[in-house]
N, C-alpha and C. Protein backbone atom coordinates (compact mmCIF):
# COMPACT_ATOMS: atom_id res chain seq x y z
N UNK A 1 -8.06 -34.11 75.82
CA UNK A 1 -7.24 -33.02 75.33
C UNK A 1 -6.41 -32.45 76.48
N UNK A 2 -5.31 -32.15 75.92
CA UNK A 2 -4.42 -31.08 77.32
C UNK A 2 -3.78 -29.86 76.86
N UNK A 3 -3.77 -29.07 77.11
CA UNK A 3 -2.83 -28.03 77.24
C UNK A 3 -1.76 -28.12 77.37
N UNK A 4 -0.56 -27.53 76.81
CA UNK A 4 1.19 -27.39 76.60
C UNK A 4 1.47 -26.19 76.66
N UNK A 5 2.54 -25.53 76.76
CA UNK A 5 2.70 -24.37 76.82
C UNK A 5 3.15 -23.91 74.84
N UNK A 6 3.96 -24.92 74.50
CA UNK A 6 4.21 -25.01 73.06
C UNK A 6 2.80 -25.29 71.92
N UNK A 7 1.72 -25.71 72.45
CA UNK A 7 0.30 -26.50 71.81
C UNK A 7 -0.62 -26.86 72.64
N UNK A 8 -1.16 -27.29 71.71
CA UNK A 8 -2.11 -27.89 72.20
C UNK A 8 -2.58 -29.74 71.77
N UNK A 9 -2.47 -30.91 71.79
CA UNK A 9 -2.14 -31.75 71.32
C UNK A 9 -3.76 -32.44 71.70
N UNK A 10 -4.01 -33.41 70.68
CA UNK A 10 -5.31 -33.74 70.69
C UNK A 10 -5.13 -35.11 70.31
N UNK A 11 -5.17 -36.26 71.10
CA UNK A 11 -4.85 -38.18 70.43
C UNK A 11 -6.69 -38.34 70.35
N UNK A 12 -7.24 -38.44 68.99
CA UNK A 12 -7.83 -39.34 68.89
C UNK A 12 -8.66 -39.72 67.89
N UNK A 13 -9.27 -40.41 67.61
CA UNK A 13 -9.97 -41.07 66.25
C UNK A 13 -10.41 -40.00 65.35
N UNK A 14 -9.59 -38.98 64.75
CA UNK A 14 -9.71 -38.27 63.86
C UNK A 14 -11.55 -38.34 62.83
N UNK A 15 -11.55 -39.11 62.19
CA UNK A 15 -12.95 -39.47 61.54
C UNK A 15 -13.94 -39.93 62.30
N UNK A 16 -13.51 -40.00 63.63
CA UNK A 16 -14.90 -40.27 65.07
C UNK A 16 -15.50 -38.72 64.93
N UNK A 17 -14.74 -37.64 65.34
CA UNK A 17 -14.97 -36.47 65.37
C UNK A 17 -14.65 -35.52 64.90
N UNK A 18 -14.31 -35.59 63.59
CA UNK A 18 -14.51 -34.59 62.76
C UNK A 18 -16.19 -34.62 61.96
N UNK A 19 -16.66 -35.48 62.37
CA UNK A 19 -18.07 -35.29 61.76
C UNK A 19 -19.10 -35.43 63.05
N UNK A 20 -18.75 -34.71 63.83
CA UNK A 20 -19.36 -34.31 65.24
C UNK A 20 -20.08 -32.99 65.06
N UNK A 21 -21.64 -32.73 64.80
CA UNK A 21 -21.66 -31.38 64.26
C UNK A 21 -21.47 -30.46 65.65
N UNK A 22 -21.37 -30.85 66.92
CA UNK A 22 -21.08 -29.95 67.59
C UNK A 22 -19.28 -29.25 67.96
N UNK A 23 -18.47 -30.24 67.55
CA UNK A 23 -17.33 -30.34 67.64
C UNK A 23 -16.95 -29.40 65.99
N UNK A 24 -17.98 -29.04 65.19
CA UNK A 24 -17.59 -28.76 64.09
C UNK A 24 -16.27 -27.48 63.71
N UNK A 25 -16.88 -26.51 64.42
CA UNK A 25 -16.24 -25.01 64.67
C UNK A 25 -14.61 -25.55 64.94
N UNK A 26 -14.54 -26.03 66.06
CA UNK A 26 -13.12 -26.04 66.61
C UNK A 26 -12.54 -27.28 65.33
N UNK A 27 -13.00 -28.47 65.05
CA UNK A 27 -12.72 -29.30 64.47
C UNK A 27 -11.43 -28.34 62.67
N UNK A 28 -12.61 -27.72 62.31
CA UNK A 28 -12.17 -26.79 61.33
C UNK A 28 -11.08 -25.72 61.36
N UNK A 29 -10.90 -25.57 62.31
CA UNK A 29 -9.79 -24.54 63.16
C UNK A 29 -8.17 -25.59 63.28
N UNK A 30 -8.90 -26.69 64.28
CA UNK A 30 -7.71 -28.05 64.12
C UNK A 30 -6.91 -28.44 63.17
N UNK A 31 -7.94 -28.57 61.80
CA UNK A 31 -7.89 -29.17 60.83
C UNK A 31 -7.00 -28.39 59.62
N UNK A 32 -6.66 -27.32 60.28
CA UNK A 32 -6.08 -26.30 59.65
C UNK A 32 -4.23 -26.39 59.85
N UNK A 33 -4.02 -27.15 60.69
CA UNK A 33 -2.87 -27.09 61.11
C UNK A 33 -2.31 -28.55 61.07
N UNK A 34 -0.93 -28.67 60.80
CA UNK A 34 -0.60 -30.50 61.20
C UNK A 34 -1.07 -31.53 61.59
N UNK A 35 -1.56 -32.93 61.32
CA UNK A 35 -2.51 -33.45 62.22
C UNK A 35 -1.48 -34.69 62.52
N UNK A 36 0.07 -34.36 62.80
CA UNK A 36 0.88 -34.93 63.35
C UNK A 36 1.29 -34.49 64.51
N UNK A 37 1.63 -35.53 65.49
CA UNK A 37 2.59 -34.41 66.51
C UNK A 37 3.86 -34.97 66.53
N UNK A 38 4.81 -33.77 66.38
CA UNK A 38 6.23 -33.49 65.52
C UNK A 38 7.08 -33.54 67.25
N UNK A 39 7.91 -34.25 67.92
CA UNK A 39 8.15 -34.51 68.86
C UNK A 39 10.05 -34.10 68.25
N UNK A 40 10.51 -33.20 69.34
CA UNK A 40 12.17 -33.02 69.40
C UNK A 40 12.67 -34.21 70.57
N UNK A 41 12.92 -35.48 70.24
CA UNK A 41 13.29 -36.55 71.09
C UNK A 41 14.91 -35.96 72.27
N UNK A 42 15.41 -35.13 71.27
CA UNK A 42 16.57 -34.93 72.00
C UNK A 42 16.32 -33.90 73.82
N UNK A 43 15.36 -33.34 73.50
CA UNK A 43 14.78 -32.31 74.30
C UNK A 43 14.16 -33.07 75.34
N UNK A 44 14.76 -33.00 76.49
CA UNK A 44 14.19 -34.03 77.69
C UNK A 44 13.67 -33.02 78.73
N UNK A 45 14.10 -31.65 79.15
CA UNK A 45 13.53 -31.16 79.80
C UNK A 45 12.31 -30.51 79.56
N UNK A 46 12.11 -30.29 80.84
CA UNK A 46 10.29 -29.95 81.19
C UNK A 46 10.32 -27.92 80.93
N UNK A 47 11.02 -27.73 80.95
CA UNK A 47 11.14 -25.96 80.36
C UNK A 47 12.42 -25.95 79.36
N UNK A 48 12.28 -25.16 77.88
CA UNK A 48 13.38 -24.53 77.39
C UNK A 48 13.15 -23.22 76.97
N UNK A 49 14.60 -22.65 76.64
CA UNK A 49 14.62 -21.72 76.36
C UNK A 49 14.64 -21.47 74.75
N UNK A 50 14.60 -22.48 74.06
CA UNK A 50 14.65 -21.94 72.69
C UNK A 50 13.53 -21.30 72.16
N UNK A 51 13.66 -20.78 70.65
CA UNK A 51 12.36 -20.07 69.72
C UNK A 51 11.32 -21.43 69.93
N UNK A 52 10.19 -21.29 69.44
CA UNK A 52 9.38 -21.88 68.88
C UNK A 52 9.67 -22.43 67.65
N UNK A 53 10.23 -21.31 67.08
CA UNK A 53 10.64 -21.65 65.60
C UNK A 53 11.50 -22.95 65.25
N UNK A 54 12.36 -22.94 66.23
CA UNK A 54 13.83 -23.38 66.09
C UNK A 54 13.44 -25.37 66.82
N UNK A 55 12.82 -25.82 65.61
CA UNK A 55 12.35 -27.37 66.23
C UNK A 55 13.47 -27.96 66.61
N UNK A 56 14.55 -27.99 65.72
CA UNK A 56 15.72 -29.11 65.79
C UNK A 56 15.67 -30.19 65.18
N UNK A 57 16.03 -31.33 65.40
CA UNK A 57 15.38 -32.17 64.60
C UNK A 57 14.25 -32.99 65.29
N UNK A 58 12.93 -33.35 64.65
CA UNK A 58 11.54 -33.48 64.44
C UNK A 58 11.51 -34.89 64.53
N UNK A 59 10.42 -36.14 65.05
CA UNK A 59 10.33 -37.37 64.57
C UNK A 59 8.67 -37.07 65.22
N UNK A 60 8.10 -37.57 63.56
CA UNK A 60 6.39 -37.51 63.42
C UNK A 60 6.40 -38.40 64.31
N UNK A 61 5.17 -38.65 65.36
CA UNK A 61 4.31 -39.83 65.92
C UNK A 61 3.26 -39.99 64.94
N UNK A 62 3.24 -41.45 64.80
CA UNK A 62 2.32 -41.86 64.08
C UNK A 62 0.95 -42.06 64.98
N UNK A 63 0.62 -42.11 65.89
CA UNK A 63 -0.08 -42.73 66.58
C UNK A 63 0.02 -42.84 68.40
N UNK A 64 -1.01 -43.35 68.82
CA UNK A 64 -1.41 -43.14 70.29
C UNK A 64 -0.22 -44.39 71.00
N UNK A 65 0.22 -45.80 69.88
CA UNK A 65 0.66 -46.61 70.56
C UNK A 65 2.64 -46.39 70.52
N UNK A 66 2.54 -45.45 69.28
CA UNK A 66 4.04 -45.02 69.50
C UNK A 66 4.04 -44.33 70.25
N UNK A 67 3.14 -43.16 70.34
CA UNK A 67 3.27 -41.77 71.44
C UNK A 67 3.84 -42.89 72.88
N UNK A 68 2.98 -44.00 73.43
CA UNK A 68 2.98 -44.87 74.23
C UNK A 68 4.49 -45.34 74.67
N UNK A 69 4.73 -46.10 73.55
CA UNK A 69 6.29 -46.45 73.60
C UNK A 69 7.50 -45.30 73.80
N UNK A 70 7.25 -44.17 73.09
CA UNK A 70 8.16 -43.15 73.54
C UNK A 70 8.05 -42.55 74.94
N UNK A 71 6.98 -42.61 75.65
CA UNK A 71 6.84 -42.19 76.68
C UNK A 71 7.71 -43.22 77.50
N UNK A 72 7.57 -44.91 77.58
CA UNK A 72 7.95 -45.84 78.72
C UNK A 72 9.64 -45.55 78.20
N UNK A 73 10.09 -45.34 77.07
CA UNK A 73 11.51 -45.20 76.54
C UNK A 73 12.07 -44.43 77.46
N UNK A 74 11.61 -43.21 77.25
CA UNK A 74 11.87 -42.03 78.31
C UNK A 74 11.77 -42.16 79.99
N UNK A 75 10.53 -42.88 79.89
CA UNK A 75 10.52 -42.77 81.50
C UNK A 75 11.43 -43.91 81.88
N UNK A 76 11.98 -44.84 81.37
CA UNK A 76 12.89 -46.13 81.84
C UNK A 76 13.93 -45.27 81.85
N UNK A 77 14.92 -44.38 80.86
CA UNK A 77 15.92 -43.95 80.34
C UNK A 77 16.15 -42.91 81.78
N UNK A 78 15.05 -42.02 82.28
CA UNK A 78 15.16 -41.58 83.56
C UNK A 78 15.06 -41.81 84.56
N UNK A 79 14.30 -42.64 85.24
CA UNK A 79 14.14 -44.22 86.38
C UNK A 79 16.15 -44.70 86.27
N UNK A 80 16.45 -44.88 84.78
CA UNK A 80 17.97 -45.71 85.05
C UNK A 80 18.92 -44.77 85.53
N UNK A 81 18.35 -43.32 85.34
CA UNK A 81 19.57 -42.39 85.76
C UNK A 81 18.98 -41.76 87.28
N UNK A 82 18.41 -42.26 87.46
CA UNK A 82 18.38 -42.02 89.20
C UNK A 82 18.80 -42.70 89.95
């Protein structure tokens, strides 16, 4: 798990641990909210100034191996502009 200043983001086997009875409390709290993470691709910097509110436009990650691929996208796309 890590900390964001926008969230808090959690990758992992959803039905591993949601039936964790010690993980239960927070699990239920989690479970309450999106269990996507909603990524603004256009947004490259590391601080903004916009609302919270104000997403822009959104593209769901499905998964740990797209999260993956968007990351090397990005990090090649900035590696080429240096």
């Amino acid at each position: 798990m890590s900390r964001a200043r926008l969230g808090l983001y959690v990758f992992c086997r959803r039905s591993l641990f949601e039936q964790c009875y010690e993980l239960q409390p927070t699990f239920q709290l989690l479970l309450q909210r999106p269990d996507r993470l909603a990524l603004n691709l256009t947004e490259v910097a590391s601080y903004t100034e916009r609302p919270v509110e104000d997403t822009g436009l959104i593209h769901l990650v499905s998964g740990v191996d797209e999260m993956m691929s968007i990351y090397q996208e990005l990090y090649e796309a900035k590696r080429i502009q240096e």
